[in-house]
C-alpha atoms as a PDB file:
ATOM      1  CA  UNK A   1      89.942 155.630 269.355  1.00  0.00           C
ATOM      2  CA  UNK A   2      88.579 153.402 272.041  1.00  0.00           C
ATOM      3  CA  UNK A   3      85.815 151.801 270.319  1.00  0.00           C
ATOM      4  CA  UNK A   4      88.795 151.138 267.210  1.00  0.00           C
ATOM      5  CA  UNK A   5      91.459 149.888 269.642  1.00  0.00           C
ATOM      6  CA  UNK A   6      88.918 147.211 271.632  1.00  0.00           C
ATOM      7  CA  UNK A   7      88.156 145.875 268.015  1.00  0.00           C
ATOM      8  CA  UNK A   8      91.219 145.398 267.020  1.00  0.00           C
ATOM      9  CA  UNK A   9      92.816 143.650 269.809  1.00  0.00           C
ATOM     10  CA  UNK A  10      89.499 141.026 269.887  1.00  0.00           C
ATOM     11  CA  UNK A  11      91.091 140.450 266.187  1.00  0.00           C
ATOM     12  CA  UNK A  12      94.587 139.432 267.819  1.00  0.00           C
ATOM     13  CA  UNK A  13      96.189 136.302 269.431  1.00  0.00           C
ATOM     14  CA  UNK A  14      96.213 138.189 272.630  1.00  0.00           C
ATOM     15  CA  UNK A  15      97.455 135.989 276.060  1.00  0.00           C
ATOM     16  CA  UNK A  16      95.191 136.066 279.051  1.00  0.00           C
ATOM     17  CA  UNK A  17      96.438 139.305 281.446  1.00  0.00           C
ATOM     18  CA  UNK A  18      98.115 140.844 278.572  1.00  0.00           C
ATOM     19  CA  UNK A  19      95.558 142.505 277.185  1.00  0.00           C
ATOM     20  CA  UNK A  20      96.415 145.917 278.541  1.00  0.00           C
ATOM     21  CA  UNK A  21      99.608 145.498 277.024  1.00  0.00           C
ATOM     22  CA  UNK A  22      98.092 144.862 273.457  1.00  0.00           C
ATOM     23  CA  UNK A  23      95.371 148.092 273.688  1.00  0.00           C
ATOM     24  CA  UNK A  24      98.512 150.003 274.342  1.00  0.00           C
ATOM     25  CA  UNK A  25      99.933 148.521 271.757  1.00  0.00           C
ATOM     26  CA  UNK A  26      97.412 149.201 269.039  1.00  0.00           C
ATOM     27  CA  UNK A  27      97.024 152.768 270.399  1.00  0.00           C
ATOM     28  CA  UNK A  28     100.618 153.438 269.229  1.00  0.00           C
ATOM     29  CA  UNK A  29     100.291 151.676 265.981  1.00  0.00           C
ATOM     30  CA  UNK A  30      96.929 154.132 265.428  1.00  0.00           C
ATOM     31  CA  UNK A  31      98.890 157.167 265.993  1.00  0.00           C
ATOM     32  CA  UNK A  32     100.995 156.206 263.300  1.00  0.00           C
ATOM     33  CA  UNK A  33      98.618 155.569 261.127  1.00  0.00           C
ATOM     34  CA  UNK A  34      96.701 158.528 261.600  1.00  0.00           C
ATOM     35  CA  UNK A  35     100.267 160.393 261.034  1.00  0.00           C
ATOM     36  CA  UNK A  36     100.830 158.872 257.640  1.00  0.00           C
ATOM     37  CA  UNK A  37      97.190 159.555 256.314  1.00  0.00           C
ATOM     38  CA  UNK A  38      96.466 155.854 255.753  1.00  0.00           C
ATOM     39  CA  UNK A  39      92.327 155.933 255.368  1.00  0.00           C
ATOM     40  CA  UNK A  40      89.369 153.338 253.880  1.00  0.00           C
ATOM     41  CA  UNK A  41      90.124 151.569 251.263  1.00  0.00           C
ATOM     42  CA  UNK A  42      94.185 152.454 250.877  1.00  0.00           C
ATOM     43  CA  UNK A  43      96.078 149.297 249.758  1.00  0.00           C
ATOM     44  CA  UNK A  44      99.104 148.866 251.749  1.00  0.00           C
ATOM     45  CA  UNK A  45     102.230 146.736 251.999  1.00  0.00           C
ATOM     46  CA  UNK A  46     103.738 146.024 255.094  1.00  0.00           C
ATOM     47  CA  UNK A  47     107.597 145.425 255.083  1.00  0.00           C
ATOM     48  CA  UNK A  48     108.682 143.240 258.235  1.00  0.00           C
ATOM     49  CA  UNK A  49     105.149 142.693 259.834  1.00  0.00           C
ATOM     50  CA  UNK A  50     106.430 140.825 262.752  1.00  0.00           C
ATOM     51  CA  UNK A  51     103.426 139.787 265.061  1.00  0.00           C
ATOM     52  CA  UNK A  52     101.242 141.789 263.076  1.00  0.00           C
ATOM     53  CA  UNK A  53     100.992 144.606 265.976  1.00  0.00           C
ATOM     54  CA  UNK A  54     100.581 147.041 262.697  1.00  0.00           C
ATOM     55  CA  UNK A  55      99.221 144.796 260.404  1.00  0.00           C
ATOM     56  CA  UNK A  56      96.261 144.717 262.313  1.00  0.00           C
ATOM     57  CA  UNK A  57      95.623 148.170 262.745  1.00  0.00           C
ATOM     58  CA  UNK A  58      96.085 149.178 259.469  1.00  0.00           C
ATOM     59  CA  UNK A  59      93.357 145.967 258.421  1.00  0.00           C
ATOM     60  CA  UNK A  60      90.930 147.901 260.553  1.00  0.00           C
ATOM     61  CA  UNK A  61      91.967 151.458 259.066  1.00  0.00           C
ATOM     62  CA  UNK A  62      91.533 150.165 255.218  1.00  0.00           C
ATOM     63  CA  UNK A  63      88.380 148.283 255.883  1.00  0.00           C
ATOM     64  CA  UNK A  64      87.017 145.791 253.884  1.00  0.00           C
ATOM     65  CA  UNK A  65      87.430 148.212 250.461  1.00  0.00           C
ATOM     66  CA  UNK A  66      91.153 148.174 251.200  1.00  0.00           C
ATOM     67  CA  UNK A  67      94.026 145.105 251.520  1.00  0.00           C
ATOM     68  CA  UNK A  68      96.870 144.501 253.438  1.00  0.00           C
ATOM     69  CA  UNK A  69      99.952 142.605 252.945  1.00  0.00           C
ATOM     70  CA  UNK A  70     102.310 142.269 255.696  1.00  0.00           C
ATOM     71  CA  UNK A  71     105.647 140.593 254.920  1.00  0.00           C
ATOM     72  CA  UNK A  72     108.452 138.989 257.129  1.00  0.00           C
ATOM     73  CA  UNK A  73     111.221 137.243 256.629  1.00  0.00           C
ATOM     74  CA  UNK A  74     111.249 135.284 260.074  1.00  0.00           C
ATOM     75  CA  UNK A  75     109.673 131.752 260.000  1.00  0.00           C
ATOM     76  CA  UNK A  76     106.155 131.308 261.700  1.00  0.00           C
ATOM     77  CA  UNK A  77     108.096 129.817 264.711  1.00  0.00           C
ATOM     78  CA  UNK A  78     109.872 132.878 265.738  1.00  0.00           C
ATOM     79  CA  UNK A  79     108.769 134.775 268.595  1.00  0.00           C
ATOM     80  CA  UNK A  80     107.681 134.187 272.167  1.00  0.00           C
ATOM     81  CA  UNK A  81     105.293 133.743 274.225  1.00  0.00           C
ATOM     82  CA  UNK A  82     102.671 133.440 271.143  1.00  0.00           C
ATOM     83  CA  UNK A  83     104.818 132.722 267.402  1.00  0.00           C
ATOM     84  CA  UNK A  84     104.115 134.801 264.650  1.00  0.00           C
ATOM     85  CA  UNK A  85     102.579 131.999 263.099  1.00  0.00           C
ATOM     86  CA  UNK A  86      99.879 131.699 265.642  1.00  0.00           C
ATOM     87  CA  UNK A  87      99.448 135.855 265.655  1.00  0.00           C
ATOM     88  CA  UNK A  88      98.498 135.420 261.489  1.00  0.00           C
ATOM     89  CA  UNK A  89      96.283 133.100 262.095  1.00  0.00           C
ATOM     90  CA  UNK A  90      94.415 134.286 264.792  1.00  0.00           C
ATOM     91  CA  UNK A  91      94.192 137.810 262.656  1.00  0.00           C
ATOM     92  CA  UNK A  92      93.357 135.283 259.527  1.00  0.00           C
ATOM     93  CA  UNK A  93      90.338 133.578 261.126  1.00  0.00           C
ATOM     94  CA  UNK A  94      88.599 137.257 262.875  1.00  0.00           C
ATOM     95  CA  UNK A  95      87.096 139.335 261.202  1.00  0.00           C
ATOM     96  CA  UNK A  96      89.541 141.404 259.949  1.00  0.00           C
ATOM     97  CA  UNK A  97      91.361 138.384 258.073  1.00  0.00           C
ATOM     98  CA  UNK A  98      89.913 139.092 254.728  1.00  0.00           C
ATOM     99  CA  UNK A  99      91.185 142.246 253.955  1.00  0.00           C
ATOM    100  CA  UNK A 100      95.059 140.992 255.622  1.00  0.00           C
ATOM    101  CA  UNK A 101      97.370 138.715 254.158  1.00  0.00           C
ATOM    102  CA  UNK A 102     100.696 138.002 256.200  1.00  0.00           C
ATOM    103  CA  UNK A 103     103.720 136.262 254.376  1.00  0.00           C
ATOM    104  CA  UNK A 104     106.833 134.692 256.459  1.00  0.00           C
ATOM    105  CA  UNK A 105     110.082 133.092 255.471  1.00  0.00           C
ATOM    106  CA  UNK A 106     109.738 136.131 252.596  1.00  0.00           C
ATOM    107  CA  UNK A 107     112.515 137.739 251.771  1.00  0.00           C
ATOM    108  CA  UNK A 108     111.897 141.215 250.377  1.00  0.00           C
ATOM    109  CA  UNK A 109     115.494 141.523 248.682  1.00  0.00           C
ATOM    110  CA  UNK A 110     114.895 138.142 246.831  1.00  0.00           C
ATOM    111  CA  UNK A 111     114.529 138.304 243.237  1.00  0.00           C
ATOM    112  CA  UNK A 112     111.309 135.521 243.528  1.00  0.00           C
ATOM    113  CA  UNK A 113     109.958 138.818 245.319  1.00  0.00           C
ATOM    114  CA  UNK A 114     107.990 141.557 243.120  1.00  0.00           C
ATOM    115  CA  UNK A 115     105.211 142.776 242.602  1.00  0.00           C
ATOM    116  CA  UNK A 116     103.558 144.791 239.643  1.00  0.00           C
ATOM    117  CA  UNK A 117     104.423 148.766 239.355  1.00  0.00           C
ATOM    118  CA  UNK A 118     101.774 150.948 241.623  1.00  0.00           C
ATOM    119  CA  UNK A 119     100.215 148.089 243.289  1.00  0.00           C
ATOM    120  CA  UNK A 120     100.411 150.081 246.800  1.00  0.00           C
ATOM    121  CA  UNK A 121      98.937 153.299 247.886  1.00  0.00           C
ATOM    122  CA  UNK A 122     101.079 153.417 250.749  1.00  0.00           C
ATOM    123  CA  UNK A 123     104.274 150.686 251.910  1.00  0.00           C
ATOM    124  CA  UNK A 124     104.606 150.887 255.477  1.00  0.00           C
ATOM    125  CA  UNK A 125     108.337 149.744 257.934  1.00  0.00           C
ATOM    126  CA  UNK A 126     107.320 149.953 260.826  1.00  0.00           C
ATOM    127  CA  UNK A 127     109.450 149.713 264.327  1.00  0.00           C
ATOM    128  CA  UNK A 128     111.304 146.919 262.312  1.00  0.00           C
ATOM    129  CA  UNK A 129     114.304 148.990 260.874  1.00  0.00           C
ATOM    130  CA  UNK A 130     116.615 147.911 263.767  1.00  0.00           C
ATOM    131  CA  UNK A 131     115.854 144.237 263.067  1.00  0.00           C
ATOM    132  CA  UNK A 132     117.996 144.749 259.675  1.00  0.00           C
ATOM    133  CA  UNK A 133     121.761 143.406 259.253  1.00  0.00           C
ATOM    134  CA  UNK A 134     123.085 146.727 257.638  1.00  0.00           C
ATOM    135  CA  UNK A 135     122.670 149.976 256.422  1.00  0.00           C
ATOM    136  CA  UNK A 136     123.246 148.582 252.786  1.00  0.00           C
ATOM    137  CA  UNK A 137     120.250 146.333 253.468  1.00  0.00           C
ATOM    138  CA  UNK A 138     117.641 149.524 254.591  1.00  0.00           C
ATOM    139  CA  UNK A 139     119.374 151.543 251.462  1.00  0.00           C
ATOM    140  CA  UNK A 140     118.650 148.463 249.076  1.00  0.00           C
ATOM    141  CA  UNK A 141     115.253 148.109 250.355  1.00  0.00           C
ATOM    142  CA  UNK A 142     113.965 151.357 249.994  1.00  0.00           C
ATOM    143  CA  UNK A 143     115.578 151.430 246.667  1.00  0.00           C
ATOM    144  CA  UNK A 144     113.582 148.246 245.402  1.00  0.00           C
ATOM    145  CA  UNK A 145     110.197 149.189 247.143  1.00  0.00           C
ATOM    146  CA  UNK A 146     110.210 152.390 245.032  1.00  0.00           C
ATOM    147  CA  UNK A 147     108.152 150.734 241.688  1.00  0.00           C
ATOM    148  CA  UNK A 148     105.486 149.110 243.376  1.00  0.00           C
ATOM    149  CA  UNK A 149     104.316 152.402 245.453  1.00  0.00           C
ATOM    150  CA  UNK A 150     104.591 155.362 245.342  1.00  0.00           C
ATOM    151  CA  UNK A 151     104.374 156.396 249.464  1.00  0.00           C
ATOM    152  CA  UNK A 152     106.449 155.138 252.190  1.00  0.00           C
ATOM    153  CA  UNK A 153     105.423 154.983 255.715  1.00  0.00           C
ATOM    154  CA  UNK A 154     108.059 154.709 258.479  1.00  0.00           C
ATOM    155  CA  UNK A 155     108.693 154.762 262.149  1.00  0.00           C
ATOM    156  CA  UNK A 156     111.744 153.820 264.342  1.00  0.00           C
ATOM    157  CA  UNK A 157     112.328 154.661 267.859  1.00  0.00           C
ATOM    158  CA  UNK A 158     113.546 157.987 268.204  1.00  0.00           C
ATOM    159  CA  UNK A 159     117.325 158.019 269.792  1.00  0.00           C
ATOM    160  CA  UNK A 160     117.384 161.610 270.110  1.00  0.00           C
ATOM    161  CA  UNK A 161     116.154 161.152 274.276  1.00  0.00           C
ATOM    162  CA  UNK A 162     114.384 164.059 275.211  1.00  0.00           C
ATOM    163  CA  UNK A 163     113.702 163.236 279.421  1.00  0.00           C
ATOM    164  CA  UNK A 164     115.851 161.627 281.475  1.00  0.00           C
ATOM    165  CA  UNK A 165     113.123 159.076 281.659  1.00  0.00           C
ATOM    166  CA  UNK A 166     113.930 157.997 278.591  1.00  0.00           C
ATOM    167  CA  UNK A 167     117.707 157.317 279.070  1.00  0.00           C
ATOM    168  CA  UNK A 168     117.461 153.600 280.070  1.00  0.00           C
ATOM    169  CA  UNK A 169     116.081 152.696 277.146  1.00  0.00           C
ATOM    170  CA  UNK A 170     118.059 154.303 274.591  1.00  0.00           C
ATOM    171  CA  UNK A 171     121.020 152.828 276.633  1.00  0.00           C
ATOM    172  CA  UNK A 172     119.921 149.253 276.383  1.00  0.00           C
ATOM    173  CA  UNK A 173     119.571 149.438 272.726  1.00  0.00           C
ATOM    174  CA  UNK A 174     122.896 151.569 272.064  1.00  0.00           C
ATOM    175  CA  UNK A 175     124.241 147.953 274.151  1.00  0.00           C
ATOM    176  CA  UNK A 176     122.784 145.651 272.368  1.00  0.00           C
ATOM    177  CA  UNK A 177     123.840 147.604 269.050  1.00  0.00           C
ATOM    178  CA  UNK A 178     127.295 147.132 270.791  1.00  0.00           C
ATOM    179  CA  UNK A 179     127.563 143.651 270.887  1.00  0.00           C
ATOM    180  CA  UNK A 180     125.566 143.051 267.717  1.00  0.00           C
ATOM    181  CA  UNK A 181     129.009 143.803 266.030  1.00  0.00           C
ATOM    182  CA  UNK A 182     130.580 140.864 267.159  1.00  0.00           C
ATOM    183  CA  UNK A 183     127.954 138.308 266.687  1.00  0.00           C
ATOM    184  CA  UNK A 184     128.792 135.911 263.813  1.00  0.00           C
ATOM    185  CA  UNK A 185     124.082 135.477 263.579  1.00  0.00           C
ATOM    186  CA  UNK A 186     121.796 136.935 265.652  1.00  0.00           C
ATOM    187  CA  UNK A 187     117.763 137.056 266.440  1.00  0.00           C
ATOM    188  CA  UNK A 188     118.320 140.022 268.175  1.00  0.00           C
ATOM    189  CA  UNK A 189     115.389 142.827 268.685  1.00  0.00           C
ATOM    190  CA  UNK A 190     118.658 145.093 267.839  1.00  0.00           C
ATOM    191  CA  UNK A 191     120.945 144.697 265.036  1.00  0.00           C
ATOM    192  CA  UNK A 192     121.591 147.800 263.588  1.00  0.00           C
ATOM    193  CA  UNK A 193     120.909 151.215 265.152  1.00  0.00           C
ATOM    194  CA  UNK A 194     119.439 154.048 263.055  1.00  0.00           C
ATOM    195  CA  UNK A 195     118.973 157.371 263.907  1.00  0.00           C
ATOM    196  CA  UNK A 196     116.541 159.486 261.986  1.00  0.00           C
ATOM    197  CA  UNK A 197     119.204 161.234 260.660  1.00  0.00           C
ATOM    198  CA  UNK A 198     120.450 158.046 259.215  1.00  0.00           C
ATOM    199  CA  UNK A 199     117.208 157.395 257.795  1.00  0.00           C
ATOM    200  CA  UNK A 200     116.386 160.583 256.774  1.00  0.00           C
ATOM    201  CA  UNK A 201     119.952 160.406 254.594  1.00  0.00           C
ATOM    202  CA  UNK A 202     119.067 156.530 253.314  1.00  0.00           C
ATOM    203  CA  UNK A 203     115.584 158.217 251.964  1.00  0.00           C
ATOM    204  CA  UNK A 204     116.724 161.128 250.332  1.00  0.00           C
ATOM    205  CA  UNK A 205     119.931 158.901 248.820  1.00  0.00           C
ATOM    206  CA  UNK A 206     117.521 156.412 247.263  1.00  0.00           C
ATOM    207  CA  UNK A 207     114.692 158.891 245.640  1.00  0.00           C
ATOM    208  CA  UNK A 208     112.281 159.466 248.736  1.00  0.00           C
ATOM    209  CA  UNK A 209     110.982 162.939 249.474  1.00  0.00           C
ATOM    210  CA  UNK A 210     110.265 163.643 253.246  1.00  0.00           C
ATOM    211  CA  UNK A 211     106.668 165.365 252.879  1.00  0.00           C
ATOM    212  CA  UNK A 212     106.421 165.782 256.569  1.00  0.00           C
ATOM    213  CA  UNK A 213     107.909 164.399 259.968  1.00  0.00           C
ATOM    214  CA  UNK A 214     106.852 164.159 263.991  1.00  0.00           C
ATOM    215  CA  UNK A 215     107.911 162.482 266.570  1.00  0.00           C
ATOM    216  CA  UNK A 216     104.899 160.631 268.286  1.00  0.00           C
ATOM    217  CA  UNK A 217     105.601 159.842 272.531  1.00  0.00           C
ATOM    218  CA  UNK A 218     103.702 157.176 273.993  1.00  0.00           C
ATOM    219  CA  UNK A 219     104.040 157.094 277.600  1.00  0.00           C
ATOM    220  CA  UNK A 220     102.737 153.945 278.534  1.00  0.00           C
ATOM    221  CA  UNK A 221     104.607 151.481 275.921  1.00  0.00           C
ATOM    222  CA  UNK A 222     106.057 148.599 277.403  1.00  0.00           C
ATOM    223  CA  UNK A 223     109.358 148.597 274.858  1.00  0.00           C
ATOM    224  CA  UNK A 224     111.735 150.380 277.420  1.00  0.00           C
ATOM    225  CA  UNK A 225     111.044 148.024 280.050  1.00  0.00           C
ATOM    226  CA  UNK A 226     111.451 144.688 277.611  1.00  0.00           C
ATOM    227  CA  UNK A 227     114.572 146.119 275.947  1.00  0.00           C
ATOM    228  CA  UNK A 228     116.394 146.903 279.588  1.00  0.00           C
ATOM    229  CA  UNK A 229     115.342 143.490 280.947  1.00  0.00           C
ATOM    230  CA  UNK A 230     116.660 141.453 277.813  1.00  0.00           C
ATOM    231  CA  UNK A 231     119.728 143.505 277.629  1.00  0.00           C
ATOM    232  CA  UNK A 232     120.795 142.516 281.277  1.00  0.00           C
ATOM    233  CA  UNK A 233     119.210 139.056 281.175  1.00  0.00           C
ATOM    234  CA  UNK A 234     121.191 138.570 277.695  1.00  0.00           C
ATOM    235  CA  UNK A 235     124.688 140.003 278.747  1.00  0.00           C
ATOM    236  CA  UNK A 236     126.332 137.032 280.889  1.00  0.00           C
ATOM    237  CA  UNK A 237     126.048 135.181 277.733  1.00  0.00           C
ATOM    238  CA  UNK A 238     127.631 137.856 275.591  1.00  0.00           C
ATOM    239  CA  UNK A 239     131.009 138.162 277.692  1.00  0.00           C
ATOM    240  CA  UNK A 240     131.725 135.109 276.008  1.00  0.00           C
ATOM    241  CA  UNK A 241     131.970 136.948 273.072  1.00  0.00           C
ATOM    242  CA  UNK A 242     135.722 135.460 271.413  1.00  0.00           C
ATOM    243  CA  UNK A 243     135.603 137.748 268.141  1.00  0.00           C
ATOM    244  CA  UNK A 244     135.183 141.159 270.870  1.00  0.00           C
ATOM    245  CA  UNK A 245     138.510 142.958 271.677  1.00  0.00           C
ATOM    246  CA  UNK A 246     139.175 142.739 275.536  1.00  0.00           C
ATOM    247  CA  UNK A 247     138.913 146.664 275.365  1.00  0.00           C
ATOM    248  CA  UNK A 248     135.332 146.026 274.102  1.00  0.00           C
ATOM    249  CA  UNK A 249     134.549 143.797 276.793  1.00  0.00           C
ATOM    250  CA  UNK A 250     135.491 146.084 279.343  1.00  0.00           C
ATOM    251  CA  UNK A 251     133.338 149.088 277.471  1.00  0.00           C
ATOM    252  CA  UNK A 252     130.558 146.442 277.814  1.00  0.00           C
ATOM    253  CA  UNK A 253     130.763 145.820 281.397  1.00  0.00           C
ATOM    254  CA  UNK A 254     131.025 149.697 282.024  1.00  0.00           C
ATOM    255  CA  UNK A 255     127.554 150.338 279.792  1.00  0.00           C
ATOM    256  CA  UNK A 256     125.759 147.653 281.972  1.00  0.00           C
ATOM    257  CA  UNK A 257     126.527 148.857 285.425  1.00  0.00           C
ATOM    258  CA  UNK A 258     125.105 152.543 283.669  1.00  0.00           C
ATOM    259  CA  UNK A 259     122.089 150.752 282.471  1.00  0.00           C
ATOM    260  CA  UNK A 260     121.761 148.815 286.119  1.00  0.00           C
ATOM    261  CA  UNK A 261     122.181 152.209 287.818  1.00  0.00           C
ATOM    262  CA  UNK A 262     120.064 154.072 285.455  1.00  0.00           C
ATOM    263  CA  UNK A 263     116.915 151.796 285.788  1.00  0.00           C
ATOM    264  CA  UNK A 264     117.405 151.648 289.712  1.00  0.00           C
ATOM    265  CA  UNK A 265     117.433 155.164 289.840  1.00  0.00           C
ATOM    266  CA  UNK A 266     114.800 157.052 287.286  1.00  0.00           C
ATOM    267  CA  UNK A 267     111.412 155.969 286.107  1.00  0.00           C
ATOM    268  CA  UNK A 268     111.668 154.206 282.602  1.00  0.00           C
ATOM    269  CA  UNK A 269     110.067 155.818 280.257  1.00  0.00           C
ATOM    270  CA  UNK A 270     109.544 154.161 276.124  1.00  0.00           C
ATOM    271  CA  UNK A 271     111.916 156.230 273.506  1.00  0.00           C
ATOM    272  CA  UNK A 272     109.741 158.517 271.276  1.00  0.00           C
ATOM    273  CA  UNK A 273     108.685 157.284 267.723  1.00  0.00           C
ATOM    274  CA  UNK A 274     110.118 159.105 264.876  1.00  0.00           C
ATOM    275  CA  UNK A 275     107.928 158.968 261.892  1.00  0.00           C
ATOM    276  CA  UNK A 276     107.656 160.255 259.090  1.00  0.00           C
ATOM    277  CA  UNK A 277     106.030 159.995 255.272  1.00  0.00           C
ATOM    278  CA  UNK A 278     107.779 160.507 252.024  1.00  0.00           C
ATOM    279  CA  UNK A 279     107.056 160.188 248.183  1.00  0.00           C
ATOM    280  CA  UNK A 280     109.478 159.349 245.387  1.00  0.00           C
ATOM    281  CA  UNK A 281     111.311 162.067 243.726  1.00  0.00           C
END
């Protein structure tokens, strides 16, 4: 996996010092590859592609026999410190740009979006579930995506903690998912929180057979750490929340000094991925 992850991360818009950060990265977004059987020559679409942290692994998995299509319906603008406008086209311009496409500003529930029935081998979500408005949204998605492909791919963080370790984290985004209530629009890394067994329900409602399910732990992820460090950094703005019950600011407070204590006082470890593979009924 070496050899694979040092390829794909000279394919990526990659700042100087953080490329540790992007090999561990890519090693995640292998395992779940490997876990949904995604091989040479597969063509895949990519629903909510982000910085193309999967979209470039999977280029590299279907080689140049194979296509990828990552869509997102953020604007190339979005994100920091590189945009996911300059991610695509750093992945456009290496070598692994001509079997990857990436489309922003698309959104997937549109009726200009469609493509023709059995186009995909495989259509992927991937850690981009909590970045949805609703569970009607997810349902109506994986209703729509069920012509064009016939397998879907997905992982999510896995709230079900399983070490202490991994408390902080599931805290900051069980906060965030909090406050997300309240907020009239939000950019937020957290807007609605799934469980798997939420998921697992959405599937099986809208014609998707599990097939099989792990969870995949990768120790050295960096998503804990961000997600504690925005939620803190993000919550003296949020107690100006109007639309929040006074009750509900208080419940906020309370869950902060937990998080605060929690971080100070265990090593943060990343939730677990839940992932899983499924076929239509």
């Amino acid at each position: 996996m070496e050899a694979a992850v040092k390829k794909i991360v000279e394919c990526m818009a990659v700042l100087p010092g953080s490329e540790d950060v992007q090999r561990v990265q890519t090693e995640h977004r292998l395992k779940l590859i490997d876990s949904w059987g995604i091989s040479y020559g597969s063509k895949v679409l990519e629903i909510g592609c982000g910085q193309g942290d999967t979209t470039a692994a999977l280029a590299y998995t279907v080689g140049k026999q194979g296509s990828v299509i990552g869509l997102d319906i953020a604007s190339p603008s979005y994100g920091s410190p590189v945009t996911l406008g300059d991610a695509a086209a750093r992945l456009m311009q290496s070598p692994l740009g001509s079997q990857a496409e990436i489309r922003f500003e698309c959104d997937v529930l549109s009726e200009d979006v469609d493509f023709p029935s059995g186009s995909f081998d495989f259509i992927v979500f991937s850690h981009c579930s909590w970045y949805l408005d609703s569970f009607e949204t997810l349902e109506a998605l994986f209703s729509k995506i069920k012509k064009w492909g016939g397998k879907l791919c997905f992982a999510e963080w896995d709230t079900r903690i399983q070490t202490i370790e991994q408390y902080p984290h599931f805290l900051a985004v069980l906060i965030q998912s909090h406050y997300e209530c309240f907020k009239k629009d939000s950019l937020s890394n957290v807007r609605t929180l799934f469980t798997p067994m939420d998921v697992k329900r959405i599937a099986k409602s809208t014609g998707w057979t599990i097939q099989r399910e792990e969870t995949i732990f990768s120790p050295e992820m960096q998503d804990g750490e961000w997600e504690i460090e925005m939620t803190l950094s993000e919550y003296k703005y949020l107690q100006k929340l109007t639309e929040a019950p006074d009750k509900v600011k208080s419940l906020l407070h309370t869950e902060i000094q937990l998080l605060e204590e929690a971080r100070n006082q265990h090593p943060i470890k990343p939730l677990s991925a839940f992932v899983f593979l499924a076929e239509q009924e």
